[in-house]
Protein backbone atom coordinates (compact mmCIF):
# COMPACT_ATOMS: atom_id res chain seq x y z
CA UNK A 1 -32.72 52.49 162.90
CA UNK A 2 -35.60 50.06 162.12
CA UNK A 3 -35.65 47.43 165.18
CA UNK A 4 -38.62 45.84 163.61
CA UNK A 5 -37.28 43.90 160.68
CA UNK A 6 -34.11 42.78 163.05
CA UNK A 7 -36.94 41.71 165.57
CA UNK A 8 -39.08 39.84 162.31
CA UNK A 9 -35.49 38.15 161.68
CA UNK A 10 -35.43 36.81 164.80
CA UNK A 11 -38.55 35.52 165.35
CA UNK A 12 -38.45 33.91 161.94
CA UNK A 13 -35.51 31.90 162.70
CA UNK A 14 -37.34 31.03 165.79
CA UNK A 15 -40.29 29.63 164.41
CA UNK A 16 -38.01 27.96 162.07
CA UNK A 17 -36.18 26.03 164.43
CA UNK A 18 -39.01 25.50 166.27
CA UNK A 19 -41.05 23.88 163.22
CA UNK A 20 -38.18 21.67 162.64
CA UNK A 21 -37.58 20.60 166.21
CA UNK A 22 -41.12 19.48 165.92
CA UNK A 23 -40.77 17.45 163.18
C-alpha cells in the first residue's frame, strides 16, 4: 500500500485549485 503518492495526488490537486482560485 503506498499512501504517499495518493497523499502527493491530493495535495497536487490542492495547490492546483488553489493557484487558480488565485488567479
Amino acid at each position: 500500500m503506498r499512501t504517499e503518492g495518493f497523499f502527493i495526488s491530493k495535495m497536487r490537486v490542492m495547490v492546483s485549485r488553489c493557484q487558480e482560485r488565485i488567479r
